[in-house]
C-alpha atoms as a PDB file:
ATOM      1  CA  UNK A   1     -84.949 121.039 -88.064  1.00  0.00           C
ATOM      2  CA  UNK A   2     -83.002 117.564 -88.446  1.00  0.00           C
ATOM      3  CA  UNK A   3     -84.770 116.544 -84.949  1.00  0.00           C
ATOM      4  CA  UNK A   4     -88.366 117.221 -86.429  1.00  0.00           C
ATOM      5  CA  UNK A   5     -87.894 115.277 -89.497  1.00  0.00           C
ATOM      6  CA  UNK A   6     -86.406 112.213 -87.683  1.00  0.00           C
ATOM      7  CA  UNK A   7     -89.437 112.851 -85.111  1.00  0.00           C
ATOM      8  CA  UNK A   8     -91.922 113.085 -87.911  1.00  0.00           C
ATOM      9  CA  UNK A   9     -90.394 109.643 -89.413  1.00  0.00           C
ATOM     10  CA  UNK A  10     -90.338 107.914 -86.092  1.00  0.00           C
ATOM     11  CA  UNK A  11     -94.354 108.629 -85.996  1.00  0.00           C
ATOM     12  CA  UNK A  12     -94.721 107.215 -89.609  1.00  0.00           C
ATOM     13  CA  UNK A  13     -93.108 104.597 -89.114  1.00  0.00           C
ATOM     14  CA  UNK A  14     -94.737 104.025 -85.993  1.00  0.00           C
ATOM     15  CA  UNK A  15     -98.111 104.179 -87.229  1.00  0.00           C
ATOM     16  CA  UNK A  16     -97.302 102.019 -90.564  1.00  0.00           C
ATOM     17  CA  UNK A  17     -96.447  99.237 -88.078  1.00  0.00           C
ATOM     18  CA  UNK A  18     -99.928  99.354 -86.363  1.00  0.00           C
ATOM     19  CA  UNK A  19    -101.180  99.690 -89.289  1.00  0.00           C
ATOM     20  CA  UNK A  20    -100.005  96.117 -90.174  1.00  0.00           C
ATOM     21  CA  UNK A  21    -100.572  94.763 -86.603  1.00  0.00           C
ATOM     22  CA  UNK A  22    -103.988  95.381 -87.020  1.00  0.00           C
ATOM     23  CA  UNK A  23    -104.084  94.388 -90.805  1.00  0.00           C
ATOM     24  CA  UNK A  24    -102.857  91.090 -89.200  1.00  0.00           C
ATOM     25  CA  UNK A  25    -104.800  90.894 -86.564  1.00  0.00           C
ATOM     26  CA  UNK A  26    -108.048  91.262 -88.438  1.00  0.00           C
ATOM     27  CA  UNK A  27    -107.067  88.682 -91.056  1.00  0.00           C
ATOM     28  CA  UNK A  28    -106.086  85.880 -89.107  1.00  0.00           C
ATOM     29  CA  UNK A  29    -109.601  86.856 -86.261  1.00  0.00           C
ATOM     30  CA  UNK A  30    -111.522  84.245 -86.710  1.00  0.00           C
ATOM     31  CA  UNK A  31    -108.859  81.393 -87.571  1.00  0.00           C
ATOM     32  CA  UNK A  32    -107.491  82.161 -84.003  1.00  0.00           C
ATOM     33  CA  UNK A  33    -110.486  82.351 -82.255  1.00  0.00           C
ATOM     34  CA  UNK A  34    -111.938  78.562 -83.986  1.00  0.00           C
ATOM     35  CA  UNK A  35    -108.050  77.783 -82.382  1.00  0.00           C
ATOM     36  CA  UNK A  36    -108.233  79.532 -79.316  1.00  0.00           C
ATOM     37  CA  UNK A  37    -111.966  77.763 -78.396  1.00  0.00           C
ATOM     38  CA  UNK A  38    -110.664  74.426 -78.891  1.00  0.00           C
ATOM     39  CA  UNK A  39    -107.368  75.016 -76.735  1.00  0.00           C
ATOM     40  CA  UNK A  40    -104.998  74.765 -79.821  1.00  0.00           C
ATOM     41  CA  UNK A  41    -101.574  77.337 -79.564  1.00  0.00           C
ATOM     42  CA  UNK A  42    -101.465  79.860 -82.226  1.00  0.00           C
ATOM     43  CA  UNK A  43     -98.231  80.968 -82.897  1.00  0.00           C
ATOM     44  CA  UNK A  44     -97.412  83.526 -85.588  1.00  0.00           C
ATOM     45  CA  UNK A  45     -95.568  83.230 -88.984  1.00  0.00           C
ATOM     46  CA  UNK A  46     -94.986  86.164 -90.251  1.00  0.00           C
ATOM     47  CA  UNK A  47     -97.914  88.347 -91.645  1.00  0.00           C
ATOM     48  CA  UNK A  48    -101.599  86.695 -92.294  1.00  0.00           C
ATOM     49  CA  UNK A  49     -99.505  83.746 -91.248  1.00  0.00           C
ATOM     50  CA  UNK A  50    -100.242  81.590 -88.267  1.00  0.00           C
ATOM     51  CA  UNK A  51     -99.152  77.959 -87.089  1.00  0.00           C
ATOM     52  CA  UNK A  52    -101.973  76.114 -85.231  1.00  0.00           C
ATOM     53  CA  UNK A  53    -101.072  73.440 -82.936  1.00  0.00           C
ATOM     54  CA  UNK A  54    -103.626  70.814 -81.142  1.00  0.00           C
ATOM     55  CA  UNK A  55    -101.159  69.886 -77.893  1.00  0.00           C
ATOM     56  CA  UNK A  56    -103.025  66.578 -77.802  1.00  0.00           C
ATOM     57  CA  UNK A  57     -99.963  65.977 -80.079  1.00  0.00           C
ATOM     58  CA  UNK A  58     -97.822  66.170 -77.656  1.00  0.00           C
ATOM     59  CA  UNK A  59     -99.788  63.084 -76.189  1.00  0.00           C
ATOM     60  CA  UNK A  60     -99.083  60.345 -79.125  1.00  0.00           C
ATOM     61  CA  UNK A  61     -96.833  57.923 -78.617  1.00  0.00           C
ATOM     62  CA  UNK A  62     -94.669  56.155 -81.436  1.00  0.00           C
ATOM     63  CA  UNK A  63     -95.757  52.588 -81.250  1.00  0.00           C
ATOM     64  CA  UNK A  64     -93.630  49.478 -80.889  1.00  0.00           C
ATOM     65  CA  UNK A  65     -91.505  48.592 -84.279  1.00  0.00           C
ATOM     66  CA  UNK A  66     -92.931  45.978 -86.613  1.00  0.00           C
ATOM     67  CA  UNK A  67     -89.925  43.558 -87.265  1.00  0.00           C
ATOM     68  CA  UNK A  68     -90.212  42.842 -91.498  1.00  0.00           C
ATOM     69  CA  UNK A  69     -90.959  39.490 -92.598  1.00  0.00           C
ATOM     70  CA  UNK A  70     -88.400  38.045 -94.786  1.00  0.00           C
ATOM     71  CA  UNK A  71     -89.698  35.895 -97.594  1.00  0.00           C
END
């Protein structure tokens, strides 16, 4: 009896946590596929949460310091 009821948890559990993946998954669609077509990384944040990256940032260089003119 105790092994059923764990089992029978185990599933809900289970299925709760597709249930967000996909939740997830459909929120965030069409925010990662804009990213995805332009090459960006999409990493993920937590739920309905994503961090989009353009690695063309990578790419930038600081530029050379500007000594201040002293009046």
């Amino acid at each position: 009896m105790y092994s059923q009821g764990t089992k029978g948890l185990s599933r809900i559990k289970s299925r709760i946590r597709e249930l967000i993946a996909w939740a997830d998954r459909e929120l965030c669609a069409e925010e990662d596929e804009f990213a995805y077509r332009r090459g960006w990384t999409v990493s993920k944040a937590g739920f309905g949460a994503r961090r989009y990256r353009d690695p063309r940032f990578d790419q930038l260089k600081i530029g050379p310091r500007v000594p201040e003119e002293v009046s």
